[in-house]
C-alpha atoms as a PDB file:
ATOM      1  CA  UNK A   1     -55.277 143.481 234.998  1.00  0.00           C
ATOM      2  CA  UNK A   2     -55.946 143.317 238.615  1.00  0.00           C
ATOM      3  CA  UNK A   3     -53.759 146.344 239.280  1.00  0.00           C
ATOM      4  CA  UNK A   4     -55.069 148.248 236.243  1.00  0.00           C
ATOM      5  CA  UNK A   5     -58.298 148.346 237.029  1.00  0.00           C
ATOM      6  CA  UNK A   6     -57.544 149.413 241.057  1.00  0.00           C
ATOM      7  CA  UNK A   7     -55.474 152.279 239.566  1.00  0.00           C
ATOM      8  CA  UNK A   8     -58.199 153.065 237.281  1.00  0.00           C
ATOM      9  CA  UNK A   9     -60.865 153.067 240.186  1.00  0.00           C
ATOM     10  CA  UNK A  10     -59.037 155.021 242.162  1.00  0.00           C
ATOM     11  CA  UNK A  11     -57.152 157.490 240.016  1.00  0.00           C
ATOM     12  CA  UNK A  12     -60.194 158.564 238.633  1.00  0.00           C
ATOM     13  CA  UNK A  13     -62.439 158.466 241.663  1.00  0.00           C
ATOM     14  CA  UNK A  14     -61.071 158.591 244.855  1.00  0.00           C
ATOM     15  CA  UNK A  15     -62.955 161.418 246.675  1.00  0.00           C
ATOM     16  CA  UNK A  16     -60.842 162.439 250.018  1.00  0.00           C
ATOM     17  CA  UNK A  17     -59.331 165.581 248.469  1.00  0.00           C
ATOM     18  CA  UNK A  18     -62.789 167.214 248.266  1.00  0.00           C
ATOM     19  CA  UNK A  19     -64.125 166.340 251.734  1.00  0.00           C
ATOM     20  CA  UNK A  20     -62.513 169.684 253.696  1.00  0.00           C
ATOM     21  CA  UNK A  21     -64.341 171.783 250.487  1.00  0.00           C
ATOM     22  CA  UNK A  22     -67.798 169.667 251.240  1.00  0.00           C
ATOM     23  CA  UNK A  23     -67.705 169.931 255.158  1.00  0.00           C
ATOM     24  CA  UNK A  24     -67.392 173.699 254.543  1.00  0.00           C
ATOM     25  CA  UNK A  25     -69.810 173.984 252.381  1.00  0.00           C
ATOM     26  CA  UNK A  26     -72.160 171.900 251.007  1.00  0.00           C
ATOM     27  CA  UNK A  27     -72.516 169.951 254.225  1.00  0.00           C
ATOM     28  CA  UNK A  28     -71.738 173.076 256.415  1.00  0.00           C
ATOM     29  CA  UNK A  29     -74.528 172.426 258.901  1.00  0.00           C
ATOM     30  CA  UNK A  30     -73.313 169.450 260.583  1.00  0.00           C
ATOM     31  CA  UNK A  31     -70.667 170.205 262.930  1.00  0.00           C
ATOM     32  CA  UNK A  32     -68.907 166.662 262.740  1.00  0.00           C
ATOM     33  CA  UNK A  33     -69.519 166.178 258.443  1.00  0.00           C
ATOM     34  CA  UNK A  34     -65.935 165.813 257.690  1.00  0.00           C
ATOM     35  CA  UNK A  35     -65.827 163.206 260.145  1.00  0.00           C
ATOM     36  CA  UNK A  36     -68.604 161.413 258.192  1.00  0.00           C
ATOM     37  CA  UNK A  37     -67.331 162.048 254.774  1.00  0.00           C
ATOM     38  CA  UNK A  38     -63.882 160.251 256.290  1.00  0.00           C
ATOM     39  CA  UNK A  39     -65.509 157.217 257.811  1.00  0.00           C
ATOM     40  CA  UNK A  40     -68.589 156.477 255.144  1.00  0.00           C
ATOM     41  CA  UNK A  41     -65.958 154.118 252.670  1.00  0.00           C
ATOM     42  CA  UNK A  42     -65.147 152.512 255.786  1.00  0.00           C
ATOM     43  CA  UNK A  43     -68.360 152.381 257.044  1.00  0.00           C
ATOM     44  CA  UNK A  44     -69.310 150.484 253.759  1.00  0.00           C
ATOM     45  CA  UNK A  45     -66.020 148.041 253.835  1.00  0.00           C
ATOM     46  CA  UNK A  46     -66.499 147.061 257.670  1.00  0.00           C
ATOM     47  CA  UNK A  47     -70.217 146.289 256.802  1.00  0.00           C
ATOM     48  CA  UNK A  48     -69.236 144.419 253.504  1.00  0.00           C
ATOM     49  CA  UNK A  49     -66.525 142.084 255.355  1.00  0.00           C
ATOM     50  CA  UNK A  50     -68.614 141.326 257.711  1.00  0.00           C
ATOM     51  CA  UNK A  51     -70.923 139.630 255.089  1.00  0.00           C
ATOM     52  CA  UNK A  52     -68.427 138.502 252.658  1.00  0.00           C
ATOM     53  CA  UNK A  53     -68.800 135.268 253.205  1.00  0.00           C
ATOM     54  CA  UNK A  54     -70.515 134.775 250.115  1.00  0.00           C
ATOM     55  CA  UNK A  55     -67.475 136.175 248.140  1.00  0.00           C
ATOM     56  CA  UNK A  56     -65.388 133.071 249.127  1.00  0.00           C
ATOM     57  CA  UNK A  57     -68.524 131.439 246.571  1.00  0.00           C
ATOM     58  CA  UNK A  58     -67.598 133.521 243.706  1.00  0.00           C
ATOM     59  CA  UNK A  59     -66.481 131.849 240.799  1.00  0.00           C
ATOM     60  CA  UNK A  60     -66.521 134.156 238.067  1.00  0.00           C
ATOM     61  CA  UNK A  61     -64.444 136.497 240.057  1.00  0.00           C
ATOM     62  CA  UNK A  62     -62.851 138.599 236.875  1.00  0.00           C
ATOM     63  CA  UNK A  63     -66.789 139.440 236.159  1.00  0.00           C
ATOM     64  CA  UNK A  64     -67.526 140.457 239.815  1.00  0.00           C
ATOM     65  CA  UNK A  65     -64.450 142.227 240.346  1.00  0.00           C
ATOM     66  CA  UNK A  66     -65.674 144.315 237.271  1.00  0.00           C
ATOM     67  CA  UNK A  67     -68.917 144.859 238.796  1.00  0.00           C
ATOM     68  CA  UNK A  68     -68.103 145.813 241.728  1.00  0.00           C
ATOM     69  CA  UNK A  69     -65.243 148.840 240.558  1.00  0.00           C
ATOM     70  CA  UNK A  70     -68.512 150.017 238.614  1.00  0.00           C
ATOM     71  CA  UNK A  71     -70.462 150.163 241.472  1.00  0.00           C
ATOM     72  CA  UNK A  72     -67.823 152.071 243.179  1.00  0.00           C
ATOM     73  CA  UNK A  73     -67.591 154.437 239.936  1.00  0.00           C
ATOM     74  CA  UNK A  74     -72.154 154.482 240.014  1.00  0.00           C
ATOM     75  CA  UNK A  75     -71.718 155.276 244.160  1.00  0.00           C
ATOM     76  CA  UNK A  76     -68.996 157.933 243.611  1.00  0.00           C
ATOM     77  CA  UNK A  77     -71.535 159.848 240.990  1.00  0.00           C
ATOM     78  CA  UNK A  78     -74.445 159.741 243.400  1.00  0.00           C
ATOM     79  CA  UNK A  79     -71.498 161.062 246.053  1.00  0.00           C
ATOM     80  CA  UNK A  80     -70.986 163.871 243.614  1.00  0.00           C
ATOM     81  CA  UNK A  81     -74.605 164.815 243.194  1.00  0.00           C
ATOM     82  CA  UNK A  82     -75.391 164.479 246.833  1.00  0.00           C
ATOM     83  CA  UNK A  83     -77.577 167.081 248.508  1.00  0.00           C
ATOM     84  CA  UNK A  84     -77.352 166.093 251.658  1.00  0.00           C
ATOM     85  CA  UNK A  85     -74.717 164.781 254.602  1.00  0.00           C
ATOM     86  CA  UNK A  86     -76.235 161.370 255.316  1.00  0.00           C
ATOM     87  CA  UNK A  87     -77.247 160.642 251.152  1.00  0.00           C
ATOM     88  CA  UNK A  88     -73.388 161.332 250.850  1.00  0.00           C
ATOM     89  CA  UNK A  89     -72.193 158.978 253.364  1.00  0.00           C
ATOM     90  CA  UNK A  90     -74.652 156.524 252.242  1.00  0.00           C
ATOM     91  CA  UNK A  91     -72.743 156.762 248.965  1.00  0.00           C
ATOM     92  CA  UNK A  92     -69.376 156.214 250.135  1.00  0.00           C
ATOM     93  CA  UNK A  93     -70.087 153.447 252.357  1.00  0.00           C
ATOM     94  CA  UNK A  94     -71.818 151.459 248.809  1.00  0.00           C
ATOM     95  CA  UNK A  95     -68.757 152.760 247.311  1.00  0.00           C
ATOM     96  CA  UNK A  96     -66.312 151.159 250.246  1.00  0.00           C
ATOM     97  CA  UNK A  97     -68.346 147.922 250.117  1.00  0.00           C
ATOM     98  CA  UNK A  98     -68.162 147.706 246.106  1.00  0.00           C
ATOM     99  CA  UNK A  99     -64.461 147.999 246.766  1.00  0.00           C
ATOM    100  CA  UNK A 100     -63.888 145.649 249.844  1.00  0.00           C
ATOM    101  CA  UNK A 101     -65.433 143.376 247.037  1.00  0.00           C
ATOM    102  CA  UNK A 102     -63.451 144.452 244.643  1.00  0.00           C
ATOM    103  CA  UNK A 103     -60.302 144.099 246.661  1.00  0.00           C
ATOM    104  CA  UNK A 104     -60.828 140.559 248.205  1.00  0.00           C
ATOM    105  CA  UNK A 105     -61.128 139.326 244.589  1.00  0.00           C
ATOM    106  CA  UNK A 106     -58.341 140.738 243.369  1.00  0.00           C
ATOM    107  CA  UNK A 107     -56.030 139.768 245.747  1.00  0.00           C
ATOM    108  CA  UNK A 108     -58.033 135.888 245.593  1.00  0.00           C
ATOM    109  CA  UNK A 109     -57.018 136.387 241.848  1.00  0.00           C
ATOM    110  CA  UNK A 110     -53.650 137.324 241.895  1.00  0.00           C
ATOM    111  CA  UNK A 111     -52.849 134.570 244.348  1.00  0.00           C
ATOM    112  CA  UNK A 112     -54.632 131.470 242.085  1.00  0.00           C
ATOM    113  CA  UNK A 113     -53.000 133.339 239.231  1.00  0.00           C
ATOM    114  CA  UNK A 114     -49.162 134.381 239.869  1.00  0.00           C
ATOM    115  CA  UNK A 115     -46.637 131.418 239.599  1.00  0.00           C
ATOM    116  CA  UNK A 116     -45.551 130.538 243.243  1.00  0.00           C
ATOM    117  CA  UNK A 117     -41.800 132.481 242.306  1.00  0.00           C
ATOM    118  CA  UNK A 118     -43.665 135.622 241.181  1.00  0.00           C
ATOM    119  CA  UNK A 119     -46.259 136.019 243.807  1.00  0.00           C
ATOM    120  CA  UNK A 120     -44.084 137.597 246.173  1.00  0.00           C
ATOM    121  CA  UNK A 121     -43.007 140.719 243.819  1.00  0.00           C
ATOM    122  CA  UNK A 122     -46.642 140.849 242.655  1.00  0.00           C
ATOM    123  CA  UNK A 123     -47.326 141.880 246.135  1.00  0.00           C
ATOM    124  CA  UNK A 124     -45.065 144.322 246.370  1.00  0.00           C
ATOM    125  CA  UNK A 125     -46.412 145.872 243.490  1.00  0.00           C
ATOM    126  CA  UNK A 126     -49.953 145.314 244.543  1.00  0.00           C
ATOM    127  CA  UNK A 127     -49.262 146.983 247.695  1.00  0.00           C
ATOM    128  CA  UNK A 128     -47.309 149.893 245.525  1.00  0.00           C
ATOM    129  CA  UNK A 129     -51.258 150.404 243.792  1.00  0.00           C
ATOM    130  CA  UNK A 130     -52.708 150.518 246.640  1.00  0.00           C
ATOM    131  CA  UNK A 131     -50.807 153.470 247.892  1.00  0.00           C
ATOM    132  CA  UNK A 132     -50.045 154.784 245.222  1.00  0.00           C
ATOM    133  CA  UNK A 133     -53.645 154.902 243.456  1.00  0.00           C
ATOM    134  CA  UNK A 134     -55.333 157.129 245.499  1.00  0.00           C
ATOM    135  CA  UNK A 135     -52.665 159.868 246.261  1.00  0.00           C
ATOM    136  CA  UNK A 136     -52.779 159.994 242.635  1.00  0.00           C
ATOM    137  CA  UNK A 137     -56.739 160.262 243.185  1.00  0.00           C
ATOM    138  CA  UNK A 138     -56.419 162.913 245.307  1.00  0.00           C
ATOM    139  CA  UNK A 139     -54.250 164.629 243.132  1.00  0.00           C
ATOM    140  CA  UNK A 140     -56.733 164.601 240.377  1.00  0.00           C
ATOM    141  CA  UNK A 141     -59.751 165.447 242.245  1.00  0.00           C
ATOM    142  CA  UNK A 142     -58.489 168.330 243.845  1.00  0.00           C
ATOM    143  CA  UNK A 143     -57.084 169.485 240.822  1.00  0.00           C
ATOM    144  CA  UNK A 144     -60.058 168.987 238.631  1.00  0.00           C
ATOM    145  CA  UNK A 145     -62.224 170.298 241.535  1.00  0.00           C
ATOM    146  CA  UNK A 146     -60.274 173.878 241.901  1.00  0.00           C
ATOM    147  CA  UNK A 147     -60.697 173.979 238.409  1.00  0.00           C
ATOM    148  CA  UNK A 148     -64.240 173.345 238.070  1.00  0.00           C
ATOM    149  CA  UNK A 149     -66.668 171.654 240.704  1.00  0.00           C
ATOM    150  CA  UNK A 150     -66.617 169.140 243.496  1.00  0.00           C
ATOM    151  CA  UNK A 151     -69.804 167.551 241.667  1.00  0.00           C
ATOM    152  CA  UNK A 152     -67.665 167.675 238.225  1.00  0.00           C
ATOM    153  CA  UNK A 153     -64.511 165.951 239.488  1.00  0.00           C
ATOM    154  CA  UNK A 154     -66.488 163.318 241.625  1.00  0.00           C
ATOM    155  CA  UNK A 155     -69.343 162.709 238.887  1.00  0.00           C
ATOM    156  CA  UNK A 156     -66.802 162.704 235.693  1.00  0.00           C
ATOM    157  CA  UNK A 157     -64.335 160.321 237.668  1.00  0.00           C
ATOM    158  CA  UNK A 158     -66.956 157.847 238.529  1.00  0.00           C
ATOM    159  CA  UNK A 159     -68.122 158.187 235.065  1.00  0.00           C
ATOM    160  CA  UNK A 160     -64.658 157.499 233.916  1.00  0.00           C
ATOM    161  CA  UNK A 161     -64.754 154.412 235.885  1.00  0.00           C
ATOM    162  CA  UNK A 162     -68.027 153.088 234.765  1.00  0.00           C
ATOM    163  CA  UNK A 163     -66.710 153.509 231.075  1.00  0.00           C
ATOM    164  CA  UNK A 164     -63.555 152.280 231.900  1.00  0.00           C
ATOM    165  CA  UNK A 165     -64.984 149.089 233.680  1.00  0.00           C
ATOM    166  CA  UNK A 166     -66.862 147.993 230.263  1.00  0.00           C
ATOM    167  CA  UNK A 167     -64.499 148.989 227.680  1.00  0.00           C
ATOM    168  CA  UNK A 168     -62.184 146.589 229.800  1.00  0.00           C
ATOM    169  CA  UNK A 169     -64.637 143.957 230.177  1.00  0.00           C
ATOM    170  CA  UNK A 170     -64.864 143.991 225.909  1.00  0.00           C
ATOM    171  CA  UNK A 171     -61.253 144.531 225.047  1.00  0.00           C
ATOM    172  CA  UNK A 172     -59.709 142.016 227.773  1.00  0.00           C
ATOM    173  CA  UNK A 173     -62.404 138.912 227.724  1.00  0.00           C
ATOM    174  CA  UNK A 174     -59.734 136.699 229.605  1.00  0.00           C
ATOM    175  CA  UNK A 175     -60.153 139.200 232.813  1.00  0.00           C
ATOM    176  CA  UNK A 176     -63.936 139.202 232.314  1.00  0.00           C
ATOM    177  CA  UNK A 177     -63.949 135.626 232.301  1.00  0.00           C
ATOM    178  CA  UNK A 178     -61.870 134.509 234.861  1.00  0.00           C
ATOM    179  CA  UNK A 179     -62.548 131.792 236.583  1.00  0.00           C
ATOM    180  CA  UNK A 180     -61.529 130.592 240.148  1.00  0.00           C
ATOM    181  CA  UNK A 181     -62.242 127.177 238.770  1.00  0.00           C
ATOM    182  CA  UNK A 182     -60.457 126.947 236.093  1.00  0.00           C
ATOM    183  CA  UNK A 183     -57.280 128.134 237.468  1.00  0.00           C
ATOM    184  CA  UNK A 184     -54.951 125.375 237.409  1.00  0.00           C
ATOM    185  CA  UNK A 185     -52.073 125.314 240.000  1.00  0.00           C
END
């Protein structure tokens, strides 16, 4: 589940594709926007790990790795409604720290929960997600956003996540309640 819900989060709401289109338009006035746009996730994930030191706490990690791909989905709609440059990069760096969260949990999860001879080829597959999930984010966004809006590709996707999150958190209870302390080893 830790891989499904990555893909999910960033198939449906990765939003690099449509930062050339929003430097030349919507955030036209700043001469160094797409710059911005590039570094706000980052700016949120650098920020996030270096405070995460309350994640190494967490012990209901399935619920907080939920949490946090939602708040990446709820940052990724303000993105999309954004009216302004900074609001925008505000929203991407809540969205990169939701998912530096997100991403130190899962990979804490897949390690207390992959058998010592499978952990190795669960890594290659996690790292296969990882790549993989945005290009076919990208893919999506700029598709959806040719065919219809920036704000409608960034605001449906992080919609789609949001929906995504719960409907996994009801129809897969063992990943919602997850526990590093009950993991046996």
């Amino acid at each position: 589940m830790t891989f499904v819900v990555d893909i999910i989060a960033m198939m449906f709401a990765w939003p690099q594709a449509v930062f050339p289109e929003l430097s030349q338009t919507r955030y036209a006035e700043s001469p160094n926007s797409l710059g911005w746009l590039f570094a706000g996730i980052s700016i949120g994930a650098l920020v996030s790990g270096l405070t995460s030191g309350w994640v190494s706490r967490v012990d209901r990690q399935g619920a907080v790795v939920l949490a946090a791909i939602a708040v990446w989905g709820v940052a990724i709609i303000g993105f999309g409604f954004a009216p302004t440059l900074w609001l925008a990069v505000l929203c991407l760096a809540v969205a990169g720290a939701g998912d530096m969260v997100s991403a130190v949990l899962r990979s804490s999860m897949l390690q207390l929960a992959a058998p010592d001879d499978m952990r190795g080829r669960m890594q290659g597959v996690f790292i296969v997600v990882v790549a993989g999930g945005p290009r076919l984010g990208d893919l999506r966004a700029g598709a959806l956003a040719s065919a219809a809006s920036v704000s409608v590709a960034m605001v449906s996707g992080g919609v789609v996540v949001v929906v995504a999150m719960v409907v996994v958190a009801l129809v897969v209870p063992s990943f919602w309640l997850f526990r590093a302390s009950r993991t046996v080893r």
